[in-house]
N, C-alpha and C. Protein backbone atom coordinates (compact mmCIF):
# COMPACT_ATOMS: atom_id res chain seq x y z
N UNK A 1 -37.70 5.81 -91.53
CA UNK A 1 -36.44 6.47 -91.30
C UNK A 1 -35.31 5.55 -91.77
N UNK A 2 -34.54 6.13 -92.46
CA UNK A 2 -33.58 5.61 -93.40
C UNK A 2 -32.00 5.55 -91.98
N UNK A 3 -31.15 4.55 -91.69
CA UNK A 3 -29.99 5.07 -91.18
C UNK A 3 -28.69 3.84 -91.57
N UNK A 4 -28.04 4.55 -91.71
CA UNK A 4 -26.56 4.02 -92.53
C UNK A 4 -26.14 3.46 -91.48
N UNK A 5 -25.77 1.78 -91.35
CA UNK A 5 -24.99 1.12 -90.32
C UNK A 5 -23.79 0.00 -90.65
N UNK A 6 -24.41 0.10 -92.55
CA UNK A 6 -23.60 -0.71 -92.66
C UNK A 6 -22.41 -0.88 -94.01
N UNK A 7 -21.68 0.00 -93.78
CA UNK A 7 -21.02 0.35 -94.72
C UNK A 7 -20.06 -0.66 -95.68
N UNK A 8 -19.85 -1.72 -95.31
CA UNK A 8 -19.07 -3.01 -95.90
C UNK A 8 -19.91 -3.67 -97.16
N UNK A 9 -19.45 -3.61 -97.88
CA UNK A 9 -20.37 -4.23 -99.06
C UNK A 9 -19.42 -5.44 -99.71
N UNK A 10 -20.38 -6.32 -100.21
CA UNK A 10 -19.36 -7.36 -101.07
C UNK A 10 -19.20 -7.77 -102.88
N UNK A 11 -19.62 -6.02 -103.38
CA UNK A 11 -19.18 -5.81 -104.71
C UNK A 11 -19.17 -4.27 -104.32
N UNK A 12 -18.24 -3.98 -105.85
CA UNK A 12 -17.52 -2.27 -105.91
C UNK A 12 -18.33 -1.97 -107.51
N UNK A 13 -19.64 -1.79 -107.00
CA UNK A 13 -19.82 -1.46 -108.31
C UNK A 13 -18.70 -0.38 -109.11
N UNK A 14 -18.69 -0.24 -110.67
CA UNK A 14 -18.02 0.63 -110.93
C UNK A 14 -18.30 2.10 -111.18
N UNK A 15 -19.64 2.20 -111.08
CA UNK A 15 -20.23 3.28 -111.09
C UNK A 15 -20.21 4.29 -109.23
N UNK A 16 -20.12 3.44 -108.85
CA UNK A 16 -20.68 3.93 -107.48
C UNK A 16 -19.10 4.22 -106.55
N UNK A 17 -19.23 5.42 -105.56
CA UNK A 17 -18.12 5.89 -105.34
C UNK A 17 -18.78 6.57 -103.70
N UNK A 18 -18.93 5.34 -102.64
CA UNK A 18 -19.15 6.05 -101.74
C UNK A 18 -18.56 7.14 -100.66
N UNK A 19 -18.04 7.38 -101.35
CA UNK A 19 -16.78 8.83 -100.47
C UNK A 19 -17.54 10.06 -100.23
N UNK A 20 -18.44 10.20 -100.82
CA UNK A 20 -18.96 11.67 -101.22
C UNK A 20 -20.39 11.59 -101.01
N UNK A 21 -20.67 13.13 -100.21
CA UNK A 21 -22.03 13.48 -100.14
C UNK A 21 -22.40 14.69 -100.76
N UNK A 22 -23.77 15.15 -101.27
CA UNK A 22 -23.79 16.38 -101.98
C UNK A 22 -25.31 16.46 -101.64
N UNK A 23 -25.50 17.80 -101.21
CA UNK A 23 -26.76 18.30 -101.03
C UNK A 23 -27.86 17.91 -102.15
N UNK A 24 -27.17 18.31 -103.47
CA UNK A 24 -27.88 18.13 -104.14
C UNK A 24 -28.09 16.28 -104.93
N UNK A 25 -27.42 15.51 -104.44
CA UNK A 25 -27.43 13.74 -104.61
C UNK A 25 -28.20 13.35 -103.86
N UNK A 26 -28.87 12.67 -104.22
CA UNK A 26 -29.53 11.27 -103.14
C UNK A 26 -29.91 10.00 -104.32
N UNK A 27 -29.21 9.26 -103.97
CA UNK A 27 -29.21 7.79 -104.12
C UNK A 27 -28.59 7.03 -103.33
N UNK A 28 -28.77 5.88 -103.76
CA UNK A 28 -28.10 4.43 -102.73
C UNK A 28 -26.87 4.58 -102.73
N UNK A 29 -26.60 4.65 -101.59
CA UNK A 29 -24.88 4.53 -101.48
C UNK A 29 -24.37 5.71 -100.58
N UNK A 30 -25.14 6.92 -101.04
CA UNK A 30 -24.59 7.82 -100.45
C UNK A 30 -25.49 8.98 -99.08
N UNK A 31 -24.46 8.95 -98.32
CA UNK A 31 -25.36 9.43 -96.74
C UNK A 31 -24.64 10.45 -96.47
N UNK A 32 -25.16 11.51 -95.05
CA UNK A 32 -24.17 12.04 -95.00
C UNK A 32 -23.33 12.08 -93.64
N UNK A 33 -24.09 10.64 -92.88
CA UNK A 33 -23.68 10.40 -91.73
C UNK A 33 -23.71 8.85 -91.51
N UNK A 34 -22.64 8.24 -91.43
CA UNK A 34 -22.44 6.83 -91.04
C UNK A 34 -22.60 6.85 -89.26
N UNK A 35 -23.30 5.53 -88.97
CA UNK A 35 -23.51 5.44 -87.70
C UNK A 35 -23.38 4.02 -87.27
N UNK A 36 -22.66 3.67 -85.80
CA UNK A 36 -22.81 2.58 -85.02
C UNK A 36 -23.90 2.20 -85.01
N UNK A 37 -24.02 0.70 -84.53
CA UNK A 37 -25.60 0.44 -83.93
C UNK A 37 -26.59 1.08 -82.90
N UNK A 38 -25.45 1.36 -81.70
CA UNK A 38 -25.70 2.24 -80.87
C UNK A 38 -26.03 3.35 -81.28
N UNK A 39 -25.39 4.19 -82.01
CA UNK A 39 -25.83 5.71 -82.44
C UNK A 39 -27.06 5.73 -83.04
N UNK A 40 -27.00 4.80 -83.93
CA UNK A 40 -28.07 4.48 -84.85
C UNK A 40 -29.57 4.44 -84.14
N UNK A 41 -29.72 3.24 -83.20
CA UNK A 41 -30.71 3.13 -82.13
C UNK A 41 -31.22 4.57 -80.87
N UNK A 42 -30.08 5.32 -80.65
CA UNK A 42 -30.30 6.38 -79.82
C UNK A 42 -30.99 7.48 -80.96
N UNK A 43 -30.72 7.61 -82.29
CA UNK A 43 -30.99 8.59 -82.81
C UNK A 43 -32.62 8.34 -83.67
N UNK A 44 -32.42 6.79 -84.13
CA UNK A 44 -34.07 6.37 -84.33
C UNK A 44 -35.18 6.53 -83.06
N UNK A 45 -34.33 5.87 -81.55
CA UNK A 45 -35.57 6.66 -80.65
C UNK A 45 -35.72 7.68 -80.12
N UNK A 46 -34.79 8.74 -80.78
CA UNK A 46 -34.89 10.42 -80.52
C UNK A 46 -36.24 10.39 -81.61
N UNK A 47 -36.33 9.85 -82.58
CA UNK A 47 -36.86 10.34 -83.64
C UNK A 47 -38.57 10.01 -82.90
N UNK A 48 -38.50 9.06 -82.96
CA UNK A 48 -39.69 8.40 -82.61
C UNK A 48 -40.46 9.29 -81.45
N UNK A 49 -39.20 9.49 -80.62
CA UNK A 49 -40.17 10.48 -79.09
C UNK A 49 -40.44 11.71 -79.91
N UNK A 50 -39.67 12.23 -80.71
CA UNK A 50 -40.41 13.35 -81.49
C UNK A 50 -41.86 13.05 -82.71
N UNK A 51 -41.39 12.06 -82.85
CA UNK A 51 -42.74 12.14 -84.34
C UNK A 51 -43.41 10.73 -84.17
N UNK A 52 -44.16 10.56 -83.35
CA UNK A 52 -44.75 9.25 -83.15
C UNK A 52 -45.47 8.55 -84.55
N UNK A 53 -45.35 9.43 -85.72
CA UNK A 53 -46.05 8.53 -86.47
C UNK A 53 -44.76 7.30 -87.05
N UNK A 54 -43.61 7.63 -86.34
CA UNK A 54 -42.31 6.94 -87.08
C UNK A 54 -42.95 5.46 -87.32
N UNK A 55 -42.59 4.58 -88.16
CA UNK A 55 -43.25 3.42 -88.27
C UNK A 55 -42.58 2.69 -88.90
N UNK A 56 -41.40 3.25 -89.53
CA UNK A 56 -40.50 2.26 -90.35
C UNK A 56 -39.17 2.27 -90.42
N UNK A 57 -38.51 1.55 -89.72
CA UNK A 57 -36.45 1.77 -89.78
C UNK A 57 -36.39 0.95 -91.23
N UNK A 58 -35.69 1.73 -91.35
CA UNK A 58 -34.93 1.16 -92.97
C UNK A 58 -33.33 0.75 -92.81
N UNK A 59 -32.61 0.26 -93.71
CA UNK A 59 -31.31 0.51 -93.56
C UNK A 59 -30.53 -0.43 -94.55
N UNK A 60 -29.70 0.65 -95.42
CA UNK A 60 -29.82 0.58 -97.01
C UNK A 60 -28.07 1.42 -96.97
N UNK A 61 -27.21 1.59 -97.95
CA UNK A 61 -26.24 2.05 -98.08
C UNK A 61 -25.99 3.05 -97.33
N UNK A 62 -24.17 3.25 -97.65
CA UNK A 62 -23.56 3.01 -98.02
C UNK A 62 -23.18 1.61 -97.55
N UNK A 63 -23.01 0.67 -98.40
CA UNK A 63 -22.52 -0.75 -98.37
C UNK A 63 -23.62 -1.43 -98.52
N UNK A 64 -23.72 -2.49 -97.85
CA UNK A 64 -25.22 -3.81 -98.49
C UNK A 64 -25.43 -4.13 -96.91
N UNK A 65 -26.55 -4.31 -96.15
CA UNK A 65 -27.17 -4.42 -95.11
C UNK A 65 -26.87 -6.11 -94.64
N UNK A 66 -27.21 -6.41 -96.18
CA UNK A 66 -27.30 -8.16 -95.82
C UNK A 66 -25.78 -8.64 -95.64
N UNK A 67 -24.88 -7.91 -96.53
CA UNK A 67 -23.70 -8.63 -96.61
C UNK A 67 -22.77 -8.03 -94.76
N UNK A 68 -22.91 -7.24 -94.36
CA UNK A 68 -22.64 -6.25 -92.94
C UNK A 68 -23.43 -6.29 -92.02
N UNK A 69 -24.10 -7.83 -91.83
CA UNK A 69 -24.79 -8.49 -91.27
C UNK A 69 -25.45 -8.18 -89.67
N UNK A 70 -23.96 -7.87 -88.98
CA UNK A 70 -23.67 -8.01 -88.06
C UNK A 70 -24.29 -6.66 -87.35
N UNK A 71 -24.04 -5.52 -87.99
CA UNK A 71 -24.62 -4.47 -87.88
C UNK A 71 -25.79 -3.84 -88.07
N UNK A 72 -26.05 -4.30 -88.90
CA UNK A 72 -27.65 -4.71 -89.39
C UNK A 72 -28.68 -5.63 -88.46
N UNK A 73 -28.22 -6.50 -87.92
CA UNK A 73 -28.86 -7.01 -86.50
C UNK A 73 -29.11 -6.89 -85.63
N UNK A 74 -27.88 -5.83 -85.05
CA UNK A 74 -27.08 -5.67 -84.02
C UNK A 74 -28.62 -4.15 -83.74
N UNK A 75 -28.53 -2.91 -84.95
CA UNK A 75 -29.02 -2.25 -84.83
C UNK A 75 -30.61 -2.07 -84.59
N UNK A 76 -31.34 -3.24 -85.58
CA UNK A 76 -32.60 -3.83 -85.48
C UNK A 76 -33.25 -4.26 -84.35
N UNK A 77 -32.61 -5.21 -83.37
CA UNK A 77 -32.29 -5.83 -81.94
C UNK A 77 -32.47 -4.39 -81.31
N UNK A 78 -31.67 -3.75 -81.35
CA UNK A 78 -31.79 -2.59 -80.16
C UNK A 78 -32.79 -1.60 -80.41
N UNK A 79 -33.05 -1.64 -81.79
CA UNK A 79 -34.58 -0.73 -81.79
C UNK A 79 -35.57 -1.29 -81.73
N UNK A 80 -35.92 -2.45 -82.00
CA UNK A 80 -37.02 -3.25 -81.79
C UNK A 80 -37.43 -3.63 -80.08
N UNK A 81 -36.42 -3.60 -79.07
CA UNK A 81 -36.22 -3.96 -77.76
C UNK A 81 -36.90 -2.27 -77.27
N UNK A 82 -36.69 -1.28 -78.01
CA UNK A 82 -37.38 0.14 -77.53
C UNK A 82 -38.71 0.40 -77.93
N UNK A 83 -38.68 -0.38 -79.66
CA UNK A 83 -40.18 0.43 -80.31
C UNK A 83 -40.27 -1.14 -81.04
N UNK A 84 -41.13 -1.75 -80.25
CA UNK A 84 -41.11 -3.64 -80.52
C UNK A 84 -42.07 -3.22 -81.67
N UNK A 85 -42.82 -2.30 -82.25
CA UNK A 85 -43.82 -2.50 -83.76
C UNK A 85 -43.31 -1.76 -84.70
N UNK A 86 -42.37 -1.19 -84.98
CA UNK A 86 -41.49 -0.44 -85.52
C UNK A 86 -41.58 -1.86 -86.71
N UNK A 87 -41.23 -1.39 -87.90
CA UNK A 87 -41.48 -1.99 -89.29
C UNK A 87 -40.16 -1.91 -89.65
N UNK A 88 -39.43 -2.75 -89.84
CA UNK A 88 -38.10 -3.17 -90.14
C UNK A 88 -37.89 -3.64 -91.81
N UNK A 89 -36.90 -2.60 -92.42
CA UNK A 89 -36.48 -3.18 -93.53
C UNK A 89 -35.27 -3.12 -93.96
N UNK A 90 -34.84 -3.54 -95.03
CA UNK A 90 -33.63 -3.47 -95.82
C UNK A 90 -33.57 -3.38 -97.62
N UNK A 91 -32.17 -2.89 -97.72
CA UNK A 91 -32.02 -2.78 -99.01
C UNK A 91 -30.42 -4.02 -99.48
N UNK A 92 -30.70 -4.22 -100.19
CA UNK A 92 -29.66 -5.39 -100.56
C UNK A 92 -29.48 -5.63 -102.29
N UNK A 93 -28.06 -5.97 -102.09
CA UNK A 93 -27.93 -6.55 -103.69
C UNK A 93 -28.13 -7.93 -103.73
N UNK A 94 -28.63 -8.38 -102.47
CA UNK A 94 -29.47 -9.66 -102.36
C UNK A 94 -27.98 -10.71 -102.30
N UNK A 95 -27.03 -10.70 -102.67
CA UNK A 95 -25.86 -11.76 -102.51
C UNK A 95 -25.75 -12.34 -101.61
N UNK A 96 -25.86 -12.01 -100.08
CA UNK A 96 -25.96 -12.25 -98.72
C UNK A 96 -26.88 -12.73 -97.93
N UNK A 97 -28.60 -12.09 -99.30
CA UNK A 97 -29.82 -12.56 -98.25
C UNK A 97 -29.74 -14.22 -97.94
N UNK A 98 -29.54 -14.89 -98.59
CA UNK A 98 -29.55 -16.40 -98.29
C UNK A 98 -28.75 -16.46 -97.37
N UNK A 99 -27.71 -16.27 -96.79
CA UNK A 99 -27.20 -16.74 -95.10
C UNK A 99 -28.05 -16.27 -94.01
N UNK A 100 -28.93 -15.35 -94.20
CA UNK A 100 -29.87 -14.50 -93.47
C UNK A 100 -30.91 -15.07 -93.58
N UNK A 101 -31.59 -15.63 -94.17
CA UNK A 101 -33.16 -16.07 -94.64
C UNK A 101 -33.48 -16.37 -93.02
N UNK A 102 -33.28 -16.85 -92.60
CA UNK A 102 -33.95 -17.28 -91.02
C UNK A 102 -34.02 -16.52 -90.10
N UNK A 103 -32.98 -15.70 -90.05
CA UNK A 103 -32.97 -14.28 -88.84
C UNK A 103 -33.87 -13.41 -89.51
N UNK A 104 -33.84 -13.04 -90.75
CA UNK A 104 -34.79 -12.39 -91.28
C UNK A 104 -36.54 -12.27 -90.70
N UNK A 105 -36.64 -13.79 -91.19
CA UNK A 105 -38.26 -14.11 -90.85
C UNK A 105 -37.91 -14.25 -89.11
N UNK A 106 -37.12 -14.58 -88.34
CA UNK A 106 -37.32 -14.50 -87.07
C UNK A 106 -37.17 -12.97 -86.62
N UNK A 107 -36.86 -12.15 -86.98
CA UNK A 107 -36.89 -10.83 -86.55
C UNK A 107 -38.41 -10.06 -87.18
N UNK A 108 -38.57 -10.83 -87.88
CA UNK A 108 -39.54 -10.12 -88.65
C UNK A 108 -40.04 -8.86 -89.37
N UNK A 109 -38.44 -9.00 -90.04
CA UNK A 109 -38.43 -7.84 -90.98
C UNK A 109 -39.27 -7.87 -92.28
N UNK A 110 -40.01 -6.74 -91.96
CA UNK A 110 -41.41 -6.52 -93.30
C UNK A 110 -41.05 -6.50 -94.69
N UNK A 111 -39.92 -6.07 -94.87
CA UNK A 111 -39.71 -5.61 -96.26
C UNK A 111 -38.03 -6.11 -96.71
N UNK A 112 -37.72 -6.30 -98.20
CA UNK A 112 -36.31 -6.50 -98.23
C UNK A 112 -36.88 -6.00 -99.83
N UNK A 113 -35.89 -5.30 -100.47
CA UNK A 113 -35.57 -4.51 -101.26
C UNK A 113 -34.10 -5.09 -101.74
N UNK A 114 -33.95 -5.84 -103.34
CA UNK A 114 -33.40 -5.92 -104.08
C UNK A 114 -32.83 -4.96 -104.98
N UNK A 115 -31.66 -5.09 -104.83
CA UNK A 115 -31.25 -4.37 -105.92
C UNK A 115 -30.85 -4.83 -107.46
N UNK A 116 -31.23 -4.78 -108.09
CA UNK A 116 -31.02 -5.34 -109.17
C UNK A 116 -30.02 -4.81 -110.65
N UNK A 117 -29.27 -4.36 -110.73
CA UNK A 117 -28.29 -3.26 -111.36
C UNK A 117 -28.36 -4.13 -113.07
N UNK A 118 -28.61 -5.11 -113.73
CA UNK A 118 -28.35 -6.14 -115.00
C UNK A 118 -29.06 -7.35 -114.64
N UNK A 119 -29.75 -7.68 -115.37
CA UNK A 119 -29.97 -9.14 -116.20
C UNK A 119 -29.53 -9.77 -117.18
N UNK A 120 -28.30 -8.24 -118.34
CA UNK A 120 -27.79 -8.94 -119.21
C UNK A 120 -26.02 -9.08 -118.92
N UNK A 121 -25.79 -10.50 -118.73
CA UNK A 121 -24.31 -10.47 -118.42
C UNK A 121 -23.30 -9.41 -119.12
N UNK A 122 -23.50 -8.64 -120.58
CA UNK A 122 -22.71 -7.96 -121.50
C UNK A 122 -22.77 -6.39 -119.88
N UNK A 123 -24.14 -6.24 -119.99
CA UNK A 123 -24.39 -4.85 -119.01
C UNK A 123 -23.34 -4.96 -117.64
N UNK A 124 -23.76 -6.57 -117.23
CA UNK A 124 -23.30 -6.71 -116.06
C UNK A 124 -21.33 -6.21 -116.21
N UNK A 125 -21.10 -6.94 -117.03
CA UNK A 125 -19.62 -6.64 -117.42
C UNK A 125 -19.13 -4.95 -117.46
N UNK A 126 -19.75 -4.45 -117.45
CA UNK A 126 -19.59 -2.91 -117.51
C UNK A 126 -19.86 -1.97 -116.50
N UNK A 127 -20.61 -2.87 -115.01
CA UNK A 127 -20.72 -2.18 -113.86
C UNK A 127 -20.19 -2.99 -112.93
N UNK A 128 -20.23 -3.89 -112.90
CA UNK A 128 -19.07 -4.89 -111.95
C UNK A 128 -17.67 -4.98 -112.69
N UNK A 129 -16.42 -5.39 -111.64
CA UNK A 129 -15.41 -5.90 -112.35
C UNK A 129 -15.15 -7.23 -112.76
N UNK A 130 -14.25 -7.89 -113.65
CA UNK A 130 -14.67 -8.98 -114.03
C UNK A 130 -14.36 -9.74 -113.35
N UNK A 131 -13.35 -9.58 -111.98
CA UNK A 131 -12.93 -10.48 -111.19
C UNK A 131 -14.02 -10.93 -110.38
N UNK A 132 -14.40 -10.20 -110.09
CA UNK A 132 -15.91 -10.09 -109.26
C UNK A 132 -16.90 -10.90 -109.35
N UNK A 133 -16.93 -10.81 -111.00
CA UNK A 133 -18.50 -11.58 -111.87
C UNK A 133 -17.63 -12.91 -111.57
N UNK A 134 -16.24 -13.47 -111.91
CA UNK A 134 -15.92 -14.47 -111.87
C UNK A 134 -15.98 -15.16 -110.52
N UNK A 135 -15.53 -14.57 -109.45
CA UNK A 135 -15.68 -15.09 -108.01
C UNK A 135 -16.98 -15.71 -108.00
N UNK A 136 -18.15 -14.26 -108.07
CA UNK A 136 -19.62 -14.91 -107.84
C UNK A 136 -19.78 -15.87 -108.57
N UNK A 137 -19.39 -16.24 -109.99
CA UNK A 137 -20.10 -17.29 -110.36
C UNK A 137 -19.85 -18.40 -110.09
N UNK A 138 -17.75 -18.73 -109.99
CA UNK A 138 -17.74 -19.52 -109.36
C UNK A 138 -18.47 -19.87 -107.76
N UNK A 139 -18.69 -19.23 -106.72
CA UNK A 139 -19.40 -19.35 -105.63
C UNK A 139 -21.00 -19.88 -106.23
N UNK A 140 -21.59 -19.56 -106.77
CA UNK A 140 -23.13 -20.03 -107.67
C UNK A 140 -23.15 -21.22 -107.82
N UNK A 141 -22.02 -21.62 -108.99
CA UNK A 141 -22.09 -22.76 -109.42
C UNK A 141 -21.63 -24.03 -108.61
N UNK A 142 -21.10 -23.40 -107.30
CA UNK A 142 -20.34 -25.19 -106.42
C UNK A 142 -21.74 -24.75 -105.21
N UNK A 143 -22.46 -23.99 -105.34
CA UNK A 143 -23.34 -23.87 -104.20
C UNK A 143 -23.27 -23.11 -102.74
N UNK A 144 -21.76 -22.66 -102.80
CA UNK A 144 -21.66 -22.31 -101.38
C UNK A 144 -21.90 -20.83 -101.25
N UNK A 145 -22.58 -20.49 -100.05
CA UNK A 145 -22.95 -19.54 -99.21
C UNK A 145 -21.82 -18.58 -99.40
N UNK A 146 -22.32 -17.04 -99.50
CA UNK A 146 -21.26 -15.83 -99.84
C UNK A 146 -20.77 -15.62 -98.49
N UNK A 147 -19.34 -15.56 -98.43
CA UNK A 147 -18.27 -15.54 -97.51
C UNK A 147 -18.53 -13.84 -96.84
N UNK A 148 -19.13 -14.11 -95.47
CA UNK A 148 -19.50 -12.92 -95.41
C UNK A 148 -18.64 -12.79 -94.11
């Protein structure tokens, strides 16, 4: 079960425009219900008392899981404290997983899902903005941890 908690992301791709939902869309980014941690947790263990085969919280756009940290923990914590074997994952543009690496493996989330949008900087230039590519790289190159 997929649920949106964390809507803050720390790039705008230029393609991507999370305002909008459409019956007929489904991709990353777009939901058609943003939720608290709390909501989030009451409505994963509605799910669960209905369909016991539930076995996996996910939690993936709108925004980046890793970089909206807080919510992403916050929500995991309270479903794991109801359904402690519940299979915990995420989706990420990975910028953030490194401040996380330790809560990660201490929560023991199964899965993390990269997003990967370019490998060639020309591509990259055409879905990020350039201020953007410039921040990150400066942040890369002196070593420090993304300001989350």
């Amino acid at each position: 079960m997929h649920v949106s908690v964390a809507p803050a992301c720390n790039i705008q791709c230029n393609y991507c425009n999370r305002k909008y939902d459409c019956s007929n869309e489904s991709r990353p980014g777009v939901v058609s219900e943003r939720l608290t941690p709390v909501e989030a947790a009451r409505k994963v263990i509605a799910v669960a008392n209905e369909v016991p085969q539930l076995s996996v919280l996910g939690i993936a756009g709108p925004g980046d899981s890793a970089y909206d940290w807080l919510k992403t923990k916050e929500t995991f914590r309270l479903v794991t404290a109801q359904i402690p074997d519940i299979k915990l994952c995420l989706s990420s543009n990975g910028l953030a997983l490194p401040d996380h690496l330790d809560e990660l493996v201490e929560m023991n989330v199964d899965h993390v899902t990269i997003t990967i949008n370019m490998i060639d900087p020309e591509v990259g230039a055409k879905i990020y903005p350039l201020d953007l590519l410039q921040s990150q790289a400066d942040l890369w190159c002196r070593g420090e941890p993304h300001p989350a």
